[in-house]
N, C-alpha and C. Protein backbone atom coordinates (compact mmCIF):
# COMPACT_ATOMS: atom_id res chain seq x y z
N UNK A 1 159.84 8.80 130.44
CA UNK A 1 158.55 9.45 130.52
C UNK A 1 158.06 9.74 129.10
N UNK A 2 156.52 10.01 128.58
CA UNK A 2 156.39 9.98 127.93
C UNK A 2 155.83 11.61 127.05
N UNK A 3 155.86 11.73 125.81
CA UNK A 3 155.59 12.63 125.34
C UNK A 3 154.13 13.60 126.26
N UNK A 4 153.37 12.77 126.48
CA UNK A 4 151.59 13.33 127.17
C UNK A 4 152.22 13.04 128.51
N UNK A 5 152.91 12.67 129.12
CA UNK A 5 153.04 12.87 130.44
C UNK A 5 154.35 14.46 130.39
N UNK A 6 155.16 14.68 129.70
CA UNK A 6 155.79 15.83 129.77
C UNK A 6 155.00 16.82 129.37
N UNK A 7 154.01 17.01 128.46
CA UNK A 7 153.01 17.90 128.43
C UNK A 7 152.23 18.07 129.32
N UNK A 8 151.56 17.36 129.90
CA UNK A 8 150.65 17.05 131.17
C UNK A 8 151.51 17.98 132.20
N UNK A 9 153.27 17.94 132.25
CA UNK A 9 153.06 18.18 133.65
C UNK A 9 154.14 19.99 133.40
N UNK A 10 154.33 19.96 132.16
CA UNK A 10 154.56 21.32 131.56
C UNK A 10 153.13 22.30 131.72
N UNK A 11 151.99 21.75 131.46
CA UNK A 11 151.10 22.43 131.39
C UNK A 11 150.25 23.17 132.46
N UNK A 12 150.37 21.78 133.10
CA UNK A 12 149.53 22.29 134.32
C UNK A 12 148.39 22.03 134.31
N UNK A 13 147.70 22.49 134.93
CA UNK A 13 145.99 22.58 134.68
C UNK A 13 145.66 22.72 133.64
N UNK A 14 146.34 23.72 132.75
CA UNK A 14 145.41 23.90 131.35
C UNK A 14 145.70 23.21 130.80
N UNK A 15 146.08 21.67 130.84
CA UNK A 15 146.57 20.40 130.03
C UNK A 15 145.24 19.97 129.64
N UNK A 16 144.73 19.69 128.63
CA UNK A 16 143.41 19.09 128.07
C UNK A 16 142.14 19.90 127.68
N UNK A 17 142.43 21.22 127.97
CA UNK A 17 141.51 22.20 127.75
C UNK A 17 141.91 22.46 126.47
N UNK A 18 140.56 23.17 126.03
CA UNK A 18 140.37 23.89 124.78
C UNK A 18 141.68 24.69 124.62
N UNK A 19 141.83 24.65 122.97
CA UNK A 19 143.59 25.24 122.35
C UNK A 19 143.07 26.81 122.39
N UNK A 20 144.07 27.28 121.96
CA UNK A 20 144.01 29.03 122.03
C UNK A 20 143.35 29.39 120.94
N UNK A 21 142.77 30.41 121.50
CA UNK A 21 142.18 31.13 119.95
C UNK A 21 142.97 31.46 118.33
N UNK A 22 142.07 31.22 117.80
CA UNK A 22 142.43 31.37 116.06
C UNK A 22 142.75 32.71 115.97
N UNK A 23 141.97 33.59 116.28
CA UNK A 23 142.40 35.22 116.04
C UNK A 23 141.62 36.06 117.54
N UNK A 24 142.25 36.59 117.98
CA UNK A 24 142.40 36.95 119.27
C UNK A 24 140.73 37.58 119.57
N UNK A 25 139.99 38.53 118.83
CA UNK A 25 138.89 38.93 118.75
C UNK A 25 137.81 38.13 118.37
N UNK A 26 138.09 36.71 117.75
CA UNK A 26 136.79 36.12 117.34
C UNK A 26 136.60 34.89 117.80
N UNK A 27 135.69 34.55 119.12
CA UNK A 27 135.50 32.88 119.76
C UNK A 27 135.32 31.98 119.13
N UNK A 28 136.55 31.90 118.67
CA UNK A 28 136.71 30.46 116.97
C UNK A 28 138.13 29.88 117.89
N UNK A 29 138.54 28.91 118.04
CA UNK A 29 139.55 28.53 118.91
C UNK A 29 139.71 27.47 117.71
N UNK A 30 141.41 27.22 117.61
CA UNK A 30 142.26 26.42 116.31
C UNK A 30 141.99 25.03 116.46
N UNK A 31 141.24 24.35 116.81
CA UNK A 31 140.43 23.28 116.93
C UNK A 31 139.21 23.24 116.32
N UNK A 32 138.34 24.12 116.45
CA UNK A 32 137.02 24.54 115.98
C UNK A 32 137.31 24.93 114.11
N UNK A 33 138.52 26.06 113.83
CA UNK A 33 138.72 26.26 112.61
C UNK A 33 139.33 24.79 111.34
N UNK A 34 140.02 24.24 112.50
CA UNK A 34 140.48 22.94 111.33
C UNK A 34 139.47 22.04 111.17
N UNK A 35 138.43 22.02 112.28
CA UNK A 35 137.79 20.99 111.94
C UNK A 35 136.44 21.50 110.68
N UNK A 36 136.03 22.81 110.58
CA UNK A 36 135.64 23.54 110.02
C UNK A 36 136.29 23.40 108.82
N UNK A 37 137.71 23.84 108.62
CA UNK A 37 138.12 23.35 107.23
C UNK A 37 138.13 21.90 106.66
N UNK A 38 138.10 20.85 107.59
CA UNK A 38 137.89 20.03 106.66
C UNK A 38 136.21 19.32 106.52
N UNK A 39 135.64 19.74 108.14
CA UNK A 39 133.86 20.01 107.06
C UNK A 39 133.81 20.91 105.45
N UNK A 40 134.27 21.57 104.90
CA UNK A 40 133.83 22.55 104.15
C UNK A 40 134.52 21.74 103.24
N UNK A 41 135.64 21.26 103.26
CA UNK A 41 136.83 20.29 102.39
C UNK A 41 135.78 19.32 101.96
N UNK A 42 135.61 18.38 102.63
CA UNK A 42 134.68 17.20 102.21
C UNK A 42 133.50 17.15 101.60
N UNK A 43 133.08 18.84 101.99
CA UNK A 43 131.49 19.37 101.49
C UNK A 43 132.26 19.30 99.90
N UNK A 44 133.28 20.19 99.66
CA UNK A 44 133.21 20.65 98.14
C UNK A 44 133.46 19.21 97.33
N UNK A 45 134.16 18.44 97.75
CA UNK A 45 134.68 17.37 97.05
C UNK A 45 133.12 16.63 96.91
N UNK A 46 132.19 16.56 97.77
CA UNK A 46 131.02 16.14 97.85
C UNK A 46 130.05 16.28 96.53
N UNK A 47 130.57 18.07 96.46
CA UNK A 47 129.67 18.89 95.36
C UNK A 47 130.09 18.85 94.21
N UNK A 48 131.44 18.22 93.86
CA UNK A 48 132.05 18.01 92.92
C UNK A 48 131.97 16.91 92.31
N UNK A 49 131.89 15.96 93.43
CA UNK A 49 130.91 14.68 92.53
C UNK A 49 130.14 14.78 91.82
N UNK A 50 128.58 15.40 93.16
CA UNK A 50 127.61 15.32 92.64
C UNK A 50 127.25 16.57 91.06
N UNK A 51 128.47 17.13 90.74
CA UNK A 51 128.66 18.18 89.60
C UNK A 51 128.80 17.19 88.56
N UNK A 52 129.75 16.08 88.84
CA UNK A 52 129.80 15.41 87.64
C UNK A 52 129.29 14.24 87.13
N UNK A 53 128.57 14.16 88.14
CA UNK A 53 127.61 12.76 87.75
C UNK A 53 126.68 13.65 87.30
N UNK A 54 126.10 14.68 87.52
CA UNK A 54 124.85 15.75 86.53
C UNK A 54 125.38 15.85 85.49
N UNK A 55 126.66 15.92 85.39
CA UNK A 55 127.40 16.54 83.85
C UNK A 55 127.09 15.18 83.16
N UNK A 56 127.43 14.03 83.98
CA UNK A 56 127.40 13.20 82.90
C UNK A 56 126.24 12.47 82.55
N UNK A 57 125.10 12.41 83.88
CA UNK A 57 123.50 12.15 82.73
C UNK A 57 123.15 12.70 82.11
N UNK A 58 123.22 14.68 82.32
CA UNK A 58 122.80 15.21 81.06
C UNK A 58 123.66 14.78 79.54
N UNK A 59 124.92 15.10 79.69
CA UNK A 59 125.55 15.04 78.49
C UNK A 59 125.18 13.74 77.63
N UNK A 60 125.47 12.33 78.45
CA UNK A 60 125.32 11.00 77.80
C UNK A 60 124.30 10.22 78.27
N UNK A 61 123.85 10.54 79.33
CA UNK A 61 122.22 9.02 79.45
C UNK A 61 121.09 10.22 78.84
N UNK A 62 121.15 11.34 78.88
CA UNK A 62 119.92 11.88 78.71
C UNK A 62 119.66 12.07 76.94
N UNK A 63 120.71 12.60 76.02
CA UNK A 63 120.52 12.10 74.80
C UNK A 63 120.59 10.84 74.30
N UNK A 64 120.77 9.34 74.76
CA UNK A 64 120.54 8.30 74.68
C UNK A 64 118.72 8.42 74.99
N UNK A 65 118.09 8.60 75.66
CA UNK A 65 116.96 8.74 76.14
C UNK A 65 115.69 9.24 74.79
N UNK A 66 116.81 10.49 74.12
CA UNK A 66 116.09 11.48 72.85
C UNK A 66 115.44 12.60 73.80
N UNK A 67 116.11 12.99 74.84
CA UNK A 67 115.43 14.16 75.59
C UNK A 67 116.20 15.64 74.84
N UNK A 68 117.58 15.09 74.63
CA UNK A 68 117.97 16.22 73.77
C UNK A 68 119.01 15.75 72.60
N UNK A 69 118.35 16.52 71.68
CA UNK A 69 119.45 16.14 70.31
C UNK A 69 120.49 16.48 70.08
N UNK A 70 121.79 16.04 69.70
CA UNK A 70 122.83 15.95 69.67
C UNK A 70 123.20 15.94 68.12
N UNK A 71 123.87 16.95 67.61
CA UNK A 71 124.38 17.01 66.29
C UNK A 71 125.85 17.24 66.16
């Protein structure tokens, strides 16, 4: 037998339903929070790009340009 069929029949009915809550007082269930962490994960790495591609037109295409002088 297989791993999802011994769960399936350990479980019972509540086999496939929503996982248990993250913290007992707040309707955030540990499915909802991981996937949340890695929306927010992908956001920063996102913003971190787009941080350094700004860093790097200002610093080097934009004084190539003569928008700002460099001494």
């Amino acid at each position: 037998m297989g791993e999802s069929k011994r769960r399936k029949t350990a479980l019972g009915e509540q086999y496939g339903q929503d996982s248990e809550r993250f913290i007992s007082w707040i309707p955030i269930t540990k499915n909802q929070a991981e996937k949340f962490i890695q929306i927010t994960t992908k956001g920063a790495w996102i913003g971190i790009g787009v941080m350094i591609a700004v860093w790097l037109t200002v610093r080097f295409i934009g004084p190539a340009f003569g928008f700002w002088e460099v001494y």
